[in-house]
Protein backbone atom coordinates (compact mmCIF):
# COMPACT_ATOMS: atom_id res chain seq x y z
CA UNK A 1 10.08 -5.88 15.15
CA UNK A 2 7.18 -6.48 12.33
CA UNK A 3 7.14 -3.98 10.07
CA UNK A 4 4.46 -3.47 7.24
CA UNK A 5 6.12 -2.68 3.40
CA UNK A 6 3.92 -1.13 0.55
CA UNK A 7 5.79 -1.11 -2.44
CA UNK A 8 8.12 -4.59 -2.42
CA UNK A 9 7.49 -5.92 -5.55
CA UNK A 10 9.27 -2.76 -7.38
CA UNK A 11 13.08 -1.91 -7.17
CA UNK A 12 13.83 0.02 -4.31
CA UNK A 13 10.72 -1.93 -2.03
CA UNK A 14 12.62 -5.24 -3.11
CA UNK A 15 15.98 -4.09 -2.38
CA UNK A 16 14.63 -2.93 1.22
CA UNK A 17 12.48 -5.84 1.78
CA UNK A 18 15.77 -8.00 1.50
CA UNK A 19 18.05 -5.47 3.96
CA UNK A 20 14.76 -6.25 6.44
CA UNK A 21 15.21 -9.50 6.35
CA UNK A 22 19.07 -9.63 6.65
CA UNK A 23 18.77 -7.47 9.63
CA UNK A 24 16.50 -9.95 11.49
CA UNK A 25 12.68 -7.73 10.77
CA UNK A 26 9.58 -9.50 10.18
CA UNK A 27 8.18 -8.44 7.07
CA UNK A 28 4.62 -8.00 6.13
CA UNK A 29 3.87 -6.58 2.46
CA UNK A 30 1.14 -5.21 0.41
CA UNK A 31 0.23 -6.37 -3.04
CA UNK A 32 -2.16 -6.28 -5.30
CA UNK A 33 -3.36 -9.13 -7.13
CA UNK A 34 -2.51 -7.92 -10.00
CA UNK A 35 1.05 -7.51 -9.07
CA UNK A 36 4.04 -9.25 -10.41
CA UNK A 37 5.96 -11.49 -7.56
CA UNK A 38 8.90 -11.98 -9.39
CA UNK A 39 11.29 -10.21 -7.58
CA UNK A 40 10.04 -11.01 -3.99
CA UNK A 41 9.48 -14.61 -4.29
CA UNK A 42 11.16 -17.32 -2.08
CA UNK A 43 11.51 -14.59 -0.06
CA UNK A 44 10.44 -15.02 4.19
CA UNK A 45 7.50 -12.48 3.76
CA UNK A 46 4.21 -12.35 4.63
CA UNK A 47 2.00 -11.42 2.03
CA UNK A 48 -1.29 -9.37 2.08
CA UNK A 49 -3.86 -8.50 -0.85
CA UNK A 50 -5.00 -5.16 -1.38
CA UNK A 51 -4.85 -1.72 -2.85
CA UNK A 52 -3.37 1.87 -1.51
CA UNK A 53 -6.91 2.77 -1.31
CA UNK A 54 -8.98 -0.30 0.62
CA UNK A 55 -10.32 1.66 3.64
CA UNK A 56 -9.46 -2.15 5.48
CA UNK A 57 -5.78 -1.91 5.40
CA UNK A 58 -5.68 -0.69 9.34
CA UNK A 59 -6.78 -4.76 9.69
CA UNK A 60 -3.93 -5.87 7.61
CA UNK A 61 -1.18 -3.22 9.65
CA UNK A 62 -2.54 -4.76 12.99
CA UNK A 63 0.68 -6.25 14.99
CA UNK A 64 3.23 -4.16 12.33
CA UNK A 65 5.47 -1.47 15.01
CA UNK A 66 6.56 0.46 11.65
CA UNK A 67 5.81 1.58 7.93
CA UNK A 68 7.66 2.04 5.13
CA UNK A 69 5.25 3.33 2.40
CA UNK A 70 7.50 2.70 -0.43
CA UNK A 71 4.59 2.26 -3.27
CA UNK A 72 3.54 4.82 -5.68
CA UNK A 73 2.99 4.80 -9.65
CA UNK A 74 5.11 6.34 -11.91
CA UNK A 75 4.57 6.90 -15.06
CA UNK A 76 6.02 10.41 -17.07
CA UNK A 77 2.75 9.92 -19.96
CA UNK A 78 0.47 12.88 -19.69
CA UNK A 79 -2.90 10.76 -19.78
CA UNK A 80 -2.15 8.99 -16.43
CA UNK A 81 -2.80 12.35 -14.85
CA UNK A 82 -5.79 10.80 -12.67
CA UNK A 83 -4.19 7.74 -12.08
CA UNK A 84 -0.98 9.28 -10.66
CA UNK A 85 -3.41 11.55 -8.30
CA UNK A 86 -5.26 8.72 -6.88
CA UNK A 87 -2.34 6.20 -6.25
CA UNK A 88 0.14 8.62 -5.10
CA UNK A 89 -1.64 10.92 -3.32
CA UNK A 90 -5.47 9.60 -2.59
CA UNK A 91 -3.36 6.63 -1.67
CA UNK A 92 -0.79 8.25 0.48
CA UNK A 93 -3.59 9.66 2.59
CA UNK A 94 -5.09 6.45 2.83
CA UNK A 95 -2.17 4.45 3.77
CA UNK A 96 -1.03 7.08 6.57
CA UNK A 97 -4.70 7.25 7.72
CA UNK A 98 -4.99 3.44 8.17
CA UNK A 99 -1.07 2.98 9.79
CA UNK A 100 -2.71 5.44 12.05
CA UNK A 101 -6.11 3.77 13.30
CA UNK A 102 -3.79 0.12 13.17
CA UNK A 103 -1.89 1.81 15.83
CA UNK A 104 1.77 1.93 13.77
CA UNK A 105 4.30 3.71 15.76
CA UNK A 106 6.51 4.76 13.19
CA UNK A 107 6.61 5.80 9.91
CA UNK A 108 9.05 5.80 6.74
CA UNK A 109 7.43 7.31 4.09
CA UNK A 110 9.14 7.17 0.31
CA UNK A 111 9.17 10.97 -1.34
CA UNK A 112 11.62 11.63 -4.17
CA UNK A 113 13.69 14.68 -4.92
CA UNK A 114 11.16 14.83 -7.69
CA UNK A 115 8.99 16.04 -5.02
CA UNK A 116 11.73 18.95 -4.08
CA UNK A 117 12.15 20.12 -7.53
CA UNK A 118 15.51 21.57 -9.27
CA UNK A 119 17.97 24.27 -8.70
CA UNK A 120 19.22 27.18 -11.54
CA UNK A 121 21.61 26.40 -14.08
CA UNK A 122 22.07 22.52 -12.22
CA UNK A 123 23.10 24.15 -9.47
CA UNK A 124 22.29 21.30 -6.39
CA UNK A 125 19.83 21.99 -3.93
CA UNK A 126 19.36 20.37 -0.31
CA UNK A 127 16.03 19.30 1.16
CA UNK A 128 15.68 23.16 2.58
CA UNK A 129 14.83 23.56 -1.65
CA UNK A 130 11.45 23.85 -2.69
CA UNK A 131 10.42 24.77 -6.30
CA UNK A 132 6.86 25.84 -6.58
CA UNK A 133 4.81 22.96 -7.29
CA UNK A 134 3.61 25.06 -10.81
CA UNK A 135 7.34 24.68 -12.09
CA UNK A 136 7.67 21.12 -11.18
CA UNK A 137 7.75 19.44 -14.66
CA UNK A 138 4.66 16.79 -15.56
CA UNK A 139 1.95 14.81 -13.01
CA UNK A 140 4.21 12.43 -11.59
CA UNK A 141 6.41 15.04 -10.30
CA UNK A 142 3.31 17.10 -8.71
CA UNK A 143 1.54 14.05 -7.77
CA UNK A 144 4.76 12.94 -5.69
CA UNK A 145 4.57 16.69 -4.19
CA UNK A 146 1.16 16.20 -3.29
CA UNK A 147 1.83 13.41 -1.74
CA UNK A 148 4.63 14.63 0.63
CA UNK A 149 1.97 17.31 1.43
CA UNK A 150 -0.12 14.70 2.13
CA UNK A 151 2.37 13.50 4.99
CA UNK A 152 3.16 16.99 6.24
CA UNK A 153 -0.20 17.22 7.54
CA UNK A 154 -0.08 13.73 9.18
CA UNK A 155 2.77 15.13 10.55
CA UNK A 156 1.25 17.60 12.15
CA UNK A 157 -1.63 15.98 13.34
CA UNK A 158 0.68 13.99 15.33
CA UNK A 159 1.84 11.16 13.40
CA UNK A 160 5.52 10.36 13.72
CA UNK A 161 6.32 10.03 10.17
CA UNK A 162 10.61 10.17 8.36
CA UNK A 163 10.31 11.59 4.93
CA UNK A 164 13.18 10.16 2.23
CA UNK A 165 13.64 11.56 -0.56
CA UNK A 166 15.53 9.34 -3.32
CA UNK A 167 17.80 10.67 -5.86
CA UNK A 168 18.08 7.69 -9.00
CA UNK A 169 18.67 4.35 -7.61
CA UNK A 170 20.59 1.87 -9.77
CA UNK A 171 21.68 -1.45 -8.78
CA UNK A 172 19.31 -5.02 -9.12
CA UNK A 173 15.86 -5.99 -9.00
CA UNK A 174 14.86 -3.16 -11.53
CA UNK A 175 12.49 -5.29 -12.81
CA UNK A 176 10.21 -2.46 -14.70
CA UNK A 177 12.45 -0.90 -15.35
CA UNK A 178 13.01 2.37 -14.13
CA UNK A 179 13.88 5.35 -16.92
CA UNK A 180 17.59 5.05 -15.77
CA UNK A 181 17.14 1.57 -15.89
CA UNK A 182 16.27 1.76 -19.58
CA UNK A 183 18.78 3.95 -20.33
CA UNK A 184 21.18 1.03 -19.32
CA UNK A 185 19.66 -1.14 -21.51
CA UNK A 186 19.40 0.99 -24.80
CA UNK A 187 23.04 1.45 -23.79
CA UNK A 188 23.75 -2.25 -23.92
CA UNK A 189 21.56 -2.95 -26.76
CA UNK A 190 23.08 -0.04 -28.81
CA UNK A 191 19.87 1.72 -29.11
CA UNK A 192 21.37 5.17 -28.04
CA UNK A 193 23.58 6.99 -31.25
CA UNK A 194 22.92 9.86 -29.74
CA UNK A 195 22.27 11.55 -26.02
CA UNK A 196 21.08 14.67 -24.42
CA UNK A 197 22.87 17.02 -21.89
CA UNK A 198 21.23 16.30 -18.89
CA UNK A 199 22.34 15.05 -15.80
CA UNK A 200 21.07 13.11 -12.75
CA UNK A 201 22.25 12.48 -8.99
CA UNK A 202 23.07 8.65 -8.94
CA UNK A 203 22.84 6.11 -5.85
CA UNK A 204 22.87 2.53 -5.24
CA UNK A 205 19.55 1.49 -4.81
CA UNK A 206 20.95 -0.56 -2.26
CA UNK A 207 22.46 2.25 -0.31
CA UNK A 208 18.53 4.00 -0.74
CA UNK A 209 17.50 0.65 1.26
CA UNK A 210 20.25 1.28 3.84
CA UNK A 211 18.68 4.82 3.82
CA UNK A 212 15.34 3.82 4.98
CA UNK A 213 16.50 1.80 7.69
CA UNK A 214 18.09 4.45 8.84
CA UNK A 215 15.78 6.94 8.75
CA UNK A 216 13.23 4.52 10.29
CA UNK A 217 16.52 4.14 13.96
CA UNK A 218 17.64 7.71 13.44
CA UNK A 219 15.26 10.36 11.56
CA UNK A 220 13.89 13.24 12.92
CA UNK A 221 10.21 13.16 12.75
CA UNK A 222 8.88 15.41 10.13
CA UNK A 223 12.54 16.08 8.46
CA UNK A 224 13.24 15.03 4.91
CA UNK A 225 16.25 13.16 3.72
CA UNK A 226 17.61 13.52 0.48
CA UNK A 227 18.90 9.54 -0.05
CA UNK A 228 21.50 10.78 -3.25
CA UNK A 229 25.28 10.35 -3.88
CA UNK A 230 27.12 11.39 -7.00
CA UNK A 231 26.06 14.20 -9.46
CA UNK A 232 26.88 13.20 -12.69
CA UNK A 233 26.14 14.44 -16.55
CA UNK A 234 24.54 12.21 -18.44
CA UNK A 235 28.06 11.38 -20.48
CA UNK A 236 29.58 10.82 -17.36
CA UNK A 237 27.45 7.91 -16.87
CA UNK A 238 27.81 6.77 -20.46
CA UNK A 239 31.46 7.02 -20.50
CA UNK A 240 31.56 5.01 -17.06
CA UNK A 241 29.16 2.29 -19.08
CA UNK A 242 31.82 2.49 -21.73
CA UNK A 243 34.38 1.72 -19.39
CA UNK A 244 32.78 -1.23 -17.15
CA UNK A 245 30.94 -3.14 -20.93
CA UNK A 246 34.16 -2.15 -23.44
CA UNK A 247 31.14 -0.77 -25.84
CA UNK A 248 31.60 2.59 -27.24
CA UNK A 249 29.87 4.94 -25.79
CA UNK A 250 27.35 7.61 -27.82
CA UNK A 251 30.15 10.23 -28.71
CA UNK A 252 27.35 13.05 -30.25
CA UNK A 253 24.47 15.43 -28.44
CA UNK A 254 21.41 15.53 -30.15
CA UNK A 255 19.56 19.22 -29.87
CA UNK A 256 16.62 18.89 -27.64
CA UNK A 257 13.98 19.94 -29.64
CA UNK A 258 14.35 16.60 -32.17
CA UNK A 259 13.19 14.73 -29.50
CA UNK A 260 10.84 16.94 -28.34
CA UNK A 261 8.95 17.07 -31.41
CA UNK A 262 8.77 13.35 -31.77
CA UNK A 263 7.53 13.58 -28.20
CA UNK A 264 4.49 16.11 -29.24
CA UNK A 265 3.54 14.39 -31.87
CA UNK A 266 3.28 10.60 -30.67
CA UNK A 267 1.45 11.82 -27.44
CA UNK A 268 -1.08 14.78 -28.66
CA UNK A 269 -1.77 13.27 -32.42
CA UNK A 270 -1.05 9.44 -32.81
CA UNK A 271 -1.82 8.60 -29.14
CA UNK A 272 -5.37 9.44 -29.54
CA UNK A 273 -5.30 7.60 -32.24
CA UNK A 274 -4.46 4.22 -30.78
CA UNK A 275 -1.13 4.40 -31.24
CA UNK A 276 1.13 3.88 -28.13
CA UNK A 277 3.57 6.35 -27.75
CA UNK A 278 7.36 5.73 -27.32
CA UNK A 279 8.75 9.28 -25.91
CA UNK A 280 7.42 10.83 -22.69
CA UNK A 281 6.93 14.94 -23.33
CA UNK A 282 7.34 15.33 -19.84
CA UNK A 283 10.30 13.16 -19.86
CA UNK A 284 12.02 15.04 -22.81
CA UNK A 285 11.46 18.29 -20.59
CA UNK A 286 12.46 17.33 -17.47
CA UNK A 287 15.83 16.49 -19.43
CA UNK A 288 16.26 19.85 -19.96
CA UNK A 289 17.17 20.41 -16.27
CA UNK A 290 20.47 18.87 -14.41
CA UNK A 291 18.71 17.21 -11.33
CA UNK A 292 21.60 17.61 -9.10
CA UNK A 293 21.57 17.21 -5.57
CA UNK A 294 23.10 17.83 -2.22
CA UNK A 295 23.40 14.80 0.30
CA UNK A 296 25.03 15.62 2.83
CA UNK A 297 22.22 15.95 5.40
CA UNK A 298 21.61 11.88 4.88
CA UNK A 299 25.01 11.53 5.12
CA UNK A 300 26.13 13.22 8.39
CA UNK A 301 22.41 12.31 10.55
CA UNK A 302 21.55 9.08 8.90
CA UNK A 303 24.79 7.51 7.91
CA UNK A 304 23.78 6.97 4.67
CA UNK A 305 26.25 4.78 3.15
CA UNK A 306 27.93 6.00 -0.28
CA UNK A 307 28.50 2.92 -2.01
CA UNK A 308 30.62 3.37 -5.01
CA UNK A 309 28.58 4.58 -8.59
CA UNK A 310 30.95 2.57 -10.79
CA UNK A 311 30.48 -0.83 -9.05
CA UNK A 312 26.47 0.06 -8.71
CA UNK A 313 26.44 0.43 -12.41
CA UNK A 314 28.33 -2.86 -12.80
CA UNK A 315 26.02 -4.55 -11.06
CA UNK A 316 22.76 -3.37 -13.14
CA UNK A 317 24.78 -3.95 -16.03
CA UNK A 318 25.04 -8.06 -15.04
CA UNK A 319 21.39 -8.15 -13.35
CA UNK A 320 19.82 -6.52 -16.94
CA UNK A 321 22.47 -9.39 -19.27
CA UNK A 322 21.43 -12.03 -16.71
């Protein structure tokens, strides 16, 4: 089977792109010229310019039996607003419309449980969860909800399209990297004294590849799957850091609104000013909630795999010193 992969130059699209291949698929990807090729070079792909948005990418889809549209921009600062709409959802529409006219039989399309929103008091929630888009915290989380809207109505025009929804991969090939990513590496460069009480639903990014897959043999057309593992405070993950590097882990909470206020300032006084900002406000907020999750849907339809956390954190920990 050929199968058509927006998205492979970033961490989870690499990760996939390489289960693909070990699994004996024929992989056609998108990029843009501007992209970096680092992490899918010497890799058996073939490779096709052009953006989510090119009204020509049925022509490049032509021959491909399946989708997985993996690509989207993230970004948690406030004046990438319009470039978070048109990516993620202008270019969701786009892509779906296209795999459509190019004849694709079968779709995998990449939400995130950003998408689904949080319970109360960290309580986890299931893909039947939906917080109201207004109480979904900053663009990139309403722009990813948008964008699963996007593939409802596909849906239900008659496209067969698998939703996923991944928790926070961790593993290799994070090559941006990804906010858990860099809280790895502040770890490991001793850049974090302090740390907020927040907490996050970890996976292996590799397991989120297996997830796709999956989805793309088993899912149920127009079903969501939340691809998530372990629930974990963000100590939890800290201590485990301690434990796999020997470093000493931050041993202090720092009250939210310090951060918060360095936040507000960099972005709504010294930003306009020229200044790049270092602190996300919508990060800082979204911090504020435990973005816990409940898997077992993926789990018991999919067989997701549930790779263990402590050897996922391992190996980000080598791929970031190496």
């Amino acid at each position: 089977m050929r199968v058509f992969v927006t998205g492979s130059t970033g961490f989870v699209g690499a990760n996939l792109v390489r289960l693909l291949l070990q699994q004996g698929y024929k992989v056609r990807v998108l990029v843009r010229p501007s992209s970096c090729l680092s992490n899918i070079k010497s890799l058996d792909v073939e490779i096709v310019q052009g953006d989510l948005n090119d009204r020509h990418l049925s022509q490049s889809m032509k021959g491909c039996q399946a989708l997985f549209h993996v690509a989207a921009h993230y970004s948690l600062w406030q004046s990438d607003k319009k470039l978070l709409y048109l990516n993620n959802v202008l270019g969701t529409r786009n892509v779906l419309a296209c795999a459509r006219r190019a004849g694709v039989e079968r779709t995998v399309y990449t939400s995130s449980v950003a998408a689904i929103g949080v319970g109360k008091n960290g309580i986890p929630v299931n893909e039947t969860h939906q917080s109201p888009v207004e109480k979904l915290i900053g663009n990139y989380k309403k722009s990813k909800y948008y964008a699963e809207q996007e593939a409802i109505k596909a849906i239900k025009q008659g496209q067969d399209i698998v939703i996923v929804n991944p928790s926070t991969p961790i593993g290799e090939w994070d090559i941006k990297p990804t906010p858990t990513g860099e809280i790895i590496l502040r770890f490991l460069r001793r850049q974090m004294p302090f740390y907020l009480d927040t907490g996050l639903n970890l996976i292996d990014v590799k397991d989120v590849a297996w997830g796709h897959l999956l989805a793309l043999e088993k899912g149920h057309t127009g079903d969501r799957y939340i691809l998530g593992n372990q629930n974990l405070s963000l100590k939890q993950i800290l201590d485990k850091l301690a434990a796999i590097t020997g470093l000493a882990a931050p041993r202090y909470t720092i009250p939210y609104f310090i951060p918060y206020t360095v936040a507000w300032i960099e972005e709504k006084i010294l930003a306009p000013l020229g200044r790049k900002p270092t602190v996300a406000l919508d990060g800082v907020r979204m911090a504020q909630q435990k973005m816990y999750y409940d898997c077992a849907k993926a789990v018991t339809y999919l067989g997701l795999p549930q790779s263990s956390i402590e050897r996922a954190l391992e190996k980000s920990v080598n791929w970031f010193r190496h």
